[in-house]
C-alpha atoms as a PDB file:
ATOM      1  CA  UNK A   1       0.000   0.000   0.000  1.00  0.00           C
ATOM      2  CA  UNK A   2       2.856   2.337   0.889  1.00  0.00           C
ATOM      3  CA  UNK A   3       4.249   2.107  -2.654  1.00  0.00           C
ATOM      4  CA  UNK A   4       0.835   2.508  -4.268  1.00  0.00           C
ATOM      5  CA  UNK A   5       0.274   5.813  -2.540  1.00  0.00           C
ATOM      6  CA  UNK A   6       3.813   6.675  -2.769  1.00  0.00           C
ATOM      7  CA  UNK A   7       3.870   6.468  -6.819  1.00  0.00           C
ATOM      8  CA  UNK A   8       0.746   7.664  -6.737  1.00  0.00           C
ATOM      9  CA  UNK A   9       0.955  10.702  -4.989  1.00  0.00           C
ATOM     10  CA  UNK A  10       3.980  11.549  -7.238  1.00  0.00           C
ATOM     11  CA  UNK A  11       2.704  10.729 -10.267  1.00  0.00           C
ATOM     12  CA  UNK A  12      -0.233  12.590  -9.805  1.00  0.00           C
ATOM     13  CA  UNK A  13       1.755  16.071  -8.694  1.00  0.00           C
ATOM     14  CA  UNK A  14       4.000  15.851 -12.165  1.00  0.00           C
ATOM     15  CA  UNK A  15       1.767  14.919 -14.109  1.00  0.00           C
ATOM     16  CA  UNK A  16      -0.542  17.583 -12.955  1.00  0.00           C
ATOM     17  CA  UNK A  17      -4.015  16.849 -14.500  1.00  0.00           C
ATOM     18  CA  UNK A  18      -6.115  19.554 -13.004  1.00  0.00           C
ATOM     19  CA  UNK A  19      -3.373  21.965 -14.690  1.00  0.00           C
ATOM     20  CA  UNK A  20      -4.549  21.009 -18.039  1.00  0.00           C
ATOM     21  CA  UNK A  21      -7.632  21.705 -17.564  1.00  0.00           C
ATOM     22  CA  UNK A  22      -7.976  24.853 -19.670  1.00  0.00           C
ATOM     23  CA  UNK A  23      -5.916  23.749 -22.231  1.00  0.00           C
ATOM     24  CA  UNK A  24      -7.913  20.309 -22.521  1.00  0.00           C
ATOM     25  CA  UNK A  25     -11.236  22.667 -23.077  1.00  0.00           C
ATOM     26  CA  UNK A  26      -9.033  25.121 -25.588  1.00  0.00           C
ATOM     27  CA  UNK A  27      -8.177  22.049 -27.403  1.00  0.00           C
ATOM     28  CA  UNK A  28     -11.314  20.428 -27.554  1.00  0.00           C
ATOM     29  CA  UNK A  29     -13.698  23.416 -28.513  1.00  0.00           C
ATOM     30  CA  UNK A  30     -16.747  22.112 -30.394  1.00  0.00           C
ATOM     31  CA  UNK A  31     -16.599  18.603 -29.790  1.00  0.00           C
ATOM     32  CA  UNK A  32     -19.390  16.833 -28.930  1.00  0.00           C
ATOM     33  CA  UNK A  33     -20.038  14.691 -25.139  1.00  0.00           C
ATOM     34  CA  UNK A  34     -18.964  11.377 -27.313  1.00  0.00           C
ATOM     35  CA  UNK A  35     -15.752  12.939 -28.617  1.00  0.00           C
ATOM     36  CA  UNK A  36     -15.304  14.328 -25.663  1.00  0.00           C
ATOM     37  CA  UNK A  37     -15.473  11.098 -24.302  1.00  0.00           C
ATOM     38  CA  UNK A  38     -13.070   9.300 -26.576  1.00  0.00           C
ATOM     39  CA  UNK A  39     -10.414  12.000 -26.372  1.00  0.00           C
ATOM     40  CA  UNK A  40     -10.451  11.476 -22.906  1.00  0.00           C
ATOM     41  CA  UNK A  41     -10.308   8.028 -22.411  1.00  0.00           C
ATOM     42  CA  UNK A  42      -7.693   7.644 -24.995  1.00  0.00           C
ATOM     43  CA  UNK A  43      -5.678  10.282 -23.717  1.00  0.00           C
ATOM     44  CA  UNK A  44      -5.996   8.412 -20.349  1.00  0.00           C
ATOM     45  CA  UNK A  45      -4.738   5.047 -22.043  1.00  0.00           C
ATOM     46  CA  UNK A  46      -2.300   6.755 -24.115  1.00  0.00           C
ATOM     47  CA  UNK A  47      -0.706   8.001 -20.644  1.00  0.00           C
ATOM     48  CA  UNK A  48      -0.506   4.377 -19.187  1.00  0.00           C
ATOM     49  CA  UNK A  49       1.282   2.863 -21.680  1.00  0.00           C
ATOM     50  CA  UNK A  50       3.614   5.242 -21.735  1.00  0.00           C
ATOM     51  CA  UNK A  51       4.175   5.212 -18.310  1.00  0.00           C
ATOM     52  CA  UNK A  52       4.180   1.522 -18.371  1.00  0.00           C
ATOM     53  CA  UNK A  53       6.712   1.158 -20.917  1.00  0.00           C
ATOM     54  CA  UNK A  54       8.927   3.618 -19.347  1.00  0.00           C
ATOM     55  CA  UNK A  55       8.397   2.392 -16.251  1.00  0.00           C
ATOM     56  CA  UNK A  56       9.943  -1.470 -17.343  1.00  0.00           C
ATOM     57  CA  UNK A  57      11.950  -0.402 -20.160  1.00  0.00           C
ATOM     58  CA  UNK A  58      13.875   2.453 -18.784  1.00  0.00           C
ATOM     59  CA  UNK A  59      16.336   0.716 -17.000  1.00  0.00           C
ATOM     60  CA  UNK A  60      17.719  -0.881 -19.948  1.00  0.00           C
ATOM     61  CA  UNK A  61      18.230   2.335 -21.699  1.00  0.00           C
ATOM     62  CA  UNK A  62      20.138   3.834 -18.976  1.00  0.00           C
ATOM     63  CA  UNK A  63      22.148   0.725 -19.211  1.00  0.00           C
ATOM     64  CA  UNK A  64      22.606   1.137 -23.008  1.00  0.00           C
ATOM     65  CA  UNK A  65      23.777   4.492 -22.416  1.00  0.00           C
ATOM     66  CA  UNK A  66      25.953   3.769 -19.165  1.00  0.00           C
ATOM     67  CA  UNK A  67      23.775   6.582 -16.888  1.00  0.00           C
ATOM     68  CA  UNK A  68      23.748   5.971 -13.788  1.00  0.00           C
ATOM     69  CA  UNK A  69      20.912   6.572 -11.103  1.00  0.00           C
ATOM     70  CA  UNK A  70      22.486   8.761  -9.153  1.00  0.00           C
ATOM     71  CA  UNK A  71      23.220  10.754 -12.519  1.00  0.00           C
ATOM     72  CA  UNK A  72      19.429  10.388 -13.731  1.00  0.00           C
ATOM     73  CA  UNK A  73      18.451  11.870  -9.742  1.00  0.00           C
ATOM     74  CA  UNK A  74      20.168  14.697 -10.484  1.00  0.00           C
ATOM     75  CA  UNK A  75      19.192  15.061 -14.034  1.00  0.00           C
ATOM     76  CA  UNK A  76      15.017  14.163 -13.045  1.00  0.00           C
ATOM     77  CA  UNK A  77      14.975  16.123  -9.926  1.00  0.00           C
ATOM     78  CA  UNK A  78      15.951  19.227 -11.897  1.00  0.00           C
ATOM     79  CA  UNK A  79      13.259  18.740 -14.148  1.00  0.00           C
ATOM     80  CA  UNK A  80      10.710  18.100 -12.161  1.00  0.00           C
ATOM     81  CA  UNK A  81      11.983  21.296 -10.248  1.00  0.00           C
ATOM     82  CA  UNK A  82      11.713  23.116 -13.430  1.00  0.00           C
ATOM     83  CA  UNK A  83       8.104  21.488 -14.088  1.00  0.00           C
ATOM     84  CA  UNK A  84       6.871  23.009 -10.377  1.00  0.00           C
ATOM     85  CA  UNK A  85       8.229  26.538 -11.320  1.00  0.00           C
ATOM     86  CA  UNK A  86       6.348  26.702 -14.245  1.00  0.00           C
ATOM     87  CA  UNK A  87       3.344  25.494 -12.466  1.00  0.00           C
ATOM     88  CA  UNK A  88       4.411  28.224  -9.720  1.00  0.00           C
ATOM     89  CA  UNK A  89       4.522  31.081 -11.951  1.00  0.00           C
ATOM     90  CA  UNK A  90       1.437  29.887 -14.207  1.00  0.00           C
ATOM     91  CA  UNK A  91       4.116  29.256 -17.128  1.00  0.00           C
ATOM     92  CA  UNK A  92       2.550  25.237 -17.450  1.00  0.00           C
ATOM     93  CA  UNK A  93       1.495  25.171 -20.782  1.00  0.00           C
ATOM     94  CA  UNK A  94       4.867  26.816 -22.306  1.00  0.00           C
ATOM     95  CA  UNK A  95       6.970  24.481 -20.129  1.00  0.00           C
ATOM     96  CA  UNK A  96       5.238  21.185 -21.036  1.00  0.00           C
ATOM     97  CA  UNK A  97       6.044  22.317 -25.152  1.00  0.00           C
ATOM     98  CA  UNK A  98       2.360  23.776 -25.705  1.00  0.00           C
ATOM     99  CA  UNK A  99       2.438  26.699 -27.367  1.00  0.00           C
ATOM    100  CA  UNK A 100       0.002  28.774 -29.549  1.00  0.00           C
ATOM    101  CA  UNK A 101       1.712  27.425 -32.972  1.00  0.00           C
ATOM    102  CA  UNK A 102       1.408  23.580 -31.639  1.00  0.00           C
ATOM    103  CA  UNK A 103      -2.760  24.643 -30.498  1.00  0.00           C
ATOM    104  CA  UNK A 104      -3.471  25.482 -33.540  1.00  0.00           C
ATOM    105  CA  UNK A 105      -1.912  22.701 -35.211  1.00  0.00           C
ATOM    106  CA  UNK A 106      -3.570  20.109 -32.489  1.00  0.00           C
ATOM    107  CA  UNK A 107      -7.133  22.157 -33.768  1.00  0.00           C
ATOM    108  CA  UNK A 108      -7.088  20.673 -37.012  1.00  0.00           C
ATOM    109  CA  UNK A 109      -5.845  17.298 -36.013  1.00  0.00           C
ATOM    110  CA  UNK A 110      -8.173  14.833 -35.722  1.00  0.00           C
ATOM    111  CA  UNK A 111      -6.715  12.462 -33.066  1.00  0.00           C
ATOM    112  CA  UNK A 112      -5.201  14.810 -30.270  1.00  0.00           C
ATOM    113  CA  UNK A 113      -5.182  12.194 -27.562  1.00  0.00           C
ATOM    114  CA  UNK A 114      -1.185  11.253 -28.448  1.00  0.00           C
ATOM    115  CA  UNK A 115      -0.192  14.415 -29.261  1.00  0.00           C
ATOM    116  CA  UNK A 116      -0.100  16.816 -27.300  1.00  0.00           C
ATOM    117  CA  UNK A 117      -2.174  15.787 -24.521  1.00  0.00           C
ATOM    118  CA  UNK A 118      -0.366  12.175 -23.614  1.00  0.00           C
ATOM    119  CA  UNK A 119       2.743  13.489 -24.293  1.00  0.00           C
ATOM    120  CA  UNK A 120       4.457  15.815 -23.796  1.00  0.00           C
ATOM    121  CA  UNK A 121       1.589  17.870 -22.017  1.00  0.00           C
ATOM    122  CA  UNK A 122       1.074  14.805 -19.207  1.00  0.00           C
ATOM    123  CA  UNK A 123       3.316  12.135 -19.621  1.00  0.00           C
ATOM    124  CA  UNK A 124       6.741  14.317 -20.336  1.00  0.00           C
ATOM    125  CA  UNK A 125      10.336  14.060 -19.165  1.00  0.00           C
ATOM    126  CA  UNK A 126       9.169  14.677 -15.598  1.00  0.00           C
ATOM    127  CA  UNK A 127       7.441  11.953 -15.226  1.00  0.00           C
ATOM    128  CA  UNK A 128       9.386   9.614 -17.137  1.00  0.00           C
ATOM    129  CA  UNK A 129      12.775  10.430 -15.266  1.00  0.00           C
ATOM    130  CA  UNK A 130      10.882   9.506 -11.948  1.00  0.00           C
ATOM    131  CA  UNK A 131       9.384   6.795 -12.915  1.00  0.00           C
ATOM    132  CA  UNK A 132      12.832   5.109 -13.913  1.00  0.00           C
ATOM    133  CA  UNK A 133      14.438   6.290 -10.792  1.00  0.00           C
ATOM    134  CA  UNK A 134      11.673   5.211  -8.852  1.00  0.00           C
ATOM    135  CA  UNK A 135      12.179   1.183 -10.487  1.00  0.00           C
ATOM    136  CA  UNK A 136      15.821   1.565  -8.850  1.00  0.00           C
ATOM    137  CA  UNK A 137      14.971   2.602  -5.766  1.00  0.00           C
ATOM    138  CA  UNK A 138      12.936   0.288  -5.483  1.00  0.00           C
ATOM    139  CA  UNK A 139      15.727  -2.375  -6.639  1.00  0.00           C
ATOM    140  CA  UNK A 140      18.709  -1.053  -4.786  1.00  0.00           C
ATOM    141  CA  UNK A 141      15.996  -1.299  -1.641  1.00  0.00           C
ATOM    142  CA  UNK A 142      15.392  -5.139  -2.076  1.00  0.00           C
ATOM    143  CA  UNK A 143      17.933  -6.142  -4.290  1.00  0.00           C
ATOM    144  CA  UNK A 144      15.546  -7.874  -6.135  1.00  0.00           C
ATOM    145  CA  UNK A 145      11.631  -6.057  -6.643  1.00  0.00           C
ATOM    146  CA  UNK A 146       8.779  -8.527  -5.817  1.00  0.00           C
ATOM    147  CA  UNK A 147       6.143  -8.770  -6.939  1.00  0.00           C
ATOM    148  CA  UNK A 148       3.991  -7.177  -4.613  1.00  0.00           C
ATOM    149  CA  UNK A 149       5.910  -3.569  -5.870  1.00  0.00           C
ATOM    150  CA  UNK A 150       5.655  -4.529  -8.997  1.00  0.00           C
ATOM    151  CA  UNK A 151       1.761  -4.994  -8.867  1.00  0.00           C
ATOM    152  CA  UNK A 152       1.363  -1.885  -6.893  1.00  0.00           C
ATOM    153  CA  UNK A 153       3.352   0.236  -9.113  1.00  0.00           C
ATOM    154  CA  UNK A 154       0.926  -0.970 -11.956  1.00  0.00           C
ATOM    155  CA  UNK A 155      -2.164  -0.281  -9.934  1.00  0.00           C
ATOM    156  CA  UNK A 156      -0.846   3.436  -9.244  1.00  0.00           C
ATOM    157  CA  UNK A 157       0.000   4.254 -12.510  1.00  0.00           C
ATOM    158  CA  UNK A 158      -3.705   2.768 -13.602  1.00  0.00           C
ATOM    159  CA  UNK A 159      -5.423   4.922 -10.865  1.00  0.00           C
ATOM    160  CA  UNK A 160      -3.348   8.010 -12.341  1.00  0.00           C
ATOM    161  CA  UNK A 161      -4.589   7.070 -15.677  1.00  0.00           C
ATOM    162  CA  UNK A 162      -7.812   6.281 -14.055  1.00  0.00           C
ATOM    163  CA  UNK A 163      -8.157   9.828 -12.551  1.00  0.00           C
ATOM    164  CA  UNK A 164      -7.082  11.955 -15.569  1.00  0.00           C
ATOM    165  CA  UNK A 165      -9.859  10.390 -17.642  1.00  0.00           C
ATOM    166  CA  UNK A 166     -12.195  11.143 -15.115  1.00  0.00           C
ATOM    167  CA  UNK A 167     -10.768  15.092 -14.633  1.00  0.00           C
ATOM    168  CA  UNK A 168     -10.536  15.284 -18.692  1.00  0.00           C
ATOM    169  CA  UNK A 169     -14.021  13.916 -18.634  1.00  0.00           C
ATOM    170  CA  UNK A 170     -15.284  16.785 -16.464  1.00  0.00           C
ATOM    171  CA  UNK A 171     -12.756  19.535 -18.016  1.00  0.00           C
ATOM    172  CA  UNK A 172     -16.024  21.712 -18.837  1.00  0.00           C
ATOM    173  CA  UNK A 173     -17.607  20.964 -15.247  1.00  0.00           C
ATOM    174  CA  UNK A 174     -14.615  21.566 -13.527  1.00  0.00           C
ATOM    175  CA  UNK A 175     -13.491  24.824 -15.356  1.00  0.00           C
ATOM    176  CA  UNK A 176     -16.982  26.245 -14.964  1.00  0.00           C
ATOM    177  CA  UNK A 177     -16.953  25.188 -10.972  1.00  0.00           C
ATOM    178  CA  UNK A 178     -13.287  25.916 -10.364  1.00  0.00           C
ATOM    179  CA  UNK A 179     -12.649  29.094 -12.836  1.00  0.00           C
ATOM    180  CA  UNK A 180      -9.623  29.894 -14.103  1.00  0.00           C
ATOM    181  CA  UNK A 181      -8.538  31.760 -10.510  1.00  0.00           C
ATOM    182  CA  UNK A 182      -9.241  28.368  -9.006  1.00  0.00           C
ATOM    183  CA  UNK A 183      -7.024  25.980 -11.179  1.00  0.00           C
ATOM    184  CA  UNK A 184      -4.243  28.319 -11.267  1.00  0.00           C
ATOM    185  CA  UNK A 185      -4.386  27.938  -7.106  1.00  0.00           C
ATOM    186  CA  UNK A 186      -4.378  24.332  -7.436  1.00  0.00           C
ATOM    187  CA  UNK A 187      -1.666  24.318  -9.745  1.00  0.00           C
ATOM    188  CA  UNK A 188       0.372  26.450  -7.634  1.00  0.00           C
ATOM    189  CA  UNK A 189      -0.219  23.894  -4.540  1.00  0.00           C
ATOM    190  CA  UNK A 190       0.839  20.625  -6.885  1.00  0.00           C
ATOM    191  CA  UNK A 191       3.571  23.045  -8.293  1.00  0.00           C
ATOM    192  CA  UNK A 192       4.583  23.022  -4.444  1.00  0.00           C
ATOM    193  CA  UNK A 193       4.699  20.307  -3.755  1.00  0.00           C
ATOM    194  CA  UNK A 194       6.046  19.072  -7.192  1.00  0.00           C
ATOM    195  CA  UNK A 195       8.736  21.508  -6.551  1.00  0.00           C
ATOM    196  CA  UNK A 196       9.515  19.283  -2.860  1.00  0.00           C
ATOM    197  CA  UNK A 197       9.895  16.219  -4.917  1.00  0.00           C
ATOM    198  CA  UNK A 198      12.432  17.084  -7.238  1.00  0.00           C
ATOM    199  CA  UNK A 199      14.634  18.424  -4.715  1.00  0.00           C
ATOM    200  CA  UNK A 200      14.262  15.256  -2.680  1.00  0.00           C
ATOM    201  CA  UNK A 201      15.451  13.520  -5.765  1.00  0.00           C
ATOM    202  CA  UNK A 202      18.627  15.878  -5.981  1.00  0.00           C
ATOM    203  CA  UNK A 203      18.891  15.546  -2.331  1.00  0.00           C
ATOM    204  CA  UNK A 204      18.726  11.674  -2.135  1.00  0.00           C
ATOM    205  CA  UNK A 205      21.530  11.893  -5.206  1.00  0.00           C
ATOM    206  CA  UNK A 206      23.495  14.091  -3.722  1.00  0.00           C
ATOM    207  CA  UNK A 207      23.723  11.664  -0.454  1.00  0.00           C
ATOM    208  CA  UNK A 208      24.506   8.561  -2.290  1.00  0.00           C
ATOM    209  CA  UNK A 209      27.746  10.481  -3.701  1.00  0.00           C
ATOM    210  CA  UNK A 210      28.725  11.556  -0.776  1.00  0.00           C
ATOM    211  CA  UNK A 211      28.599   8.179   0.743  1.00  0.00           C
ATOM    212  CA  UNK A 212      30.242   6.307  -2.239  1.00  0.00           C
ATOM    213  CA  UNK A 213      33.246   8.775  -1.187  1.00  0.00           C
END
């Protein structure tokens, strides 16, 4: 359970759903509830697999390449720093790659759920550098993950999925409810906290040097 809510929890700050809110509804102008519907849920699946796929495969590319965690800590936490003060300053949208040359571009596409709502706008180099640090924590904690962590790692990234297809769903309710002035507060509180996690990341890097000294 503690690794569920764990991934979870920081999935769901860098990833920041609620924060793409407005650009969801700019995005999706004129669709109808069934579109609406699709865009959503395939944006939703769209973010699993990726997540999935980074989350087992990672590993082996930072092998290919020689990284090392303590390297990809460093490198991760910095940009999930970044991510947090852009989400700070109200700068999300810029910082995730959307801007108003790649909106209007995603208007007259007819599948948007890839690009740019998957990726880069959720699943992004944030997430992706956690998640692949997160697999060797988890290894260089057991020396070998069970299964147990590797179920509950699953389950968090579905519920993550899970949830953004449900906020994406409601992206009119909950702009109309919220207002703008309301998701830019929320975003500032997951920027926050999103902000806390990447330091920990440089933090927890930063100690494993100085104990390999």
């Amino acid at each position: 359970m503690e690794v569920f809510l764990l991934l979870f929890a920081a999935l769901f700050s860098v990833l920041n759903p609620i924060g793409t809110v407005p650009i969801f509804v700019g995005l999706t102008e004129g669709y109808t509830k069934k579109e609406l519907s699709k865009t959503s849920l395939w944006t939703a699946l769209n973010v699993f697999i990726i997540l999935m796929i980074t989350f087992f495969i990672g590993q082996y590319v930072l092998s290919f390449f020689g990284i090392t965690i303590t390297a990809l800590k460093i490198a991760g936490g910095l940009i999930i720093t970044n991510s947090g003060f852009s989400l700070l300053n109200g700068q999300f949208s810029k910082n995730k790659g959307i801007n108003k040359k790649a909106e209007e571009e995603a208007q007259v596409r007819n599948d948007i759920a890839l690009t740019p709502l998957a990726m880069p706008m959720l699943a992004g180099p944030g997430s992706m550098s956690l998640l692949i640090a997160f697999y060797q924590q988890l290894k260089e904690s057991d020396k070998v993950i069970t299964t147990y962590e590797i179920l509950s790692s699953c389950f968090a990234m579905l519920a993550v999925a899970l949830t953004i297809y449900i906020i994406l769903r409601s992206a009119y309710y909950l702009s109309r409810i919220l207002g703008s002035s309301g998701i830019v507060a929320i975003s500032r509180i997951v920027g926050f906290l999103t902000i806390a996690i990447g330091i920990q990341y440089i933090i927890s890097a930063i100690l494993s040097i100085i104990r390999g000294i």
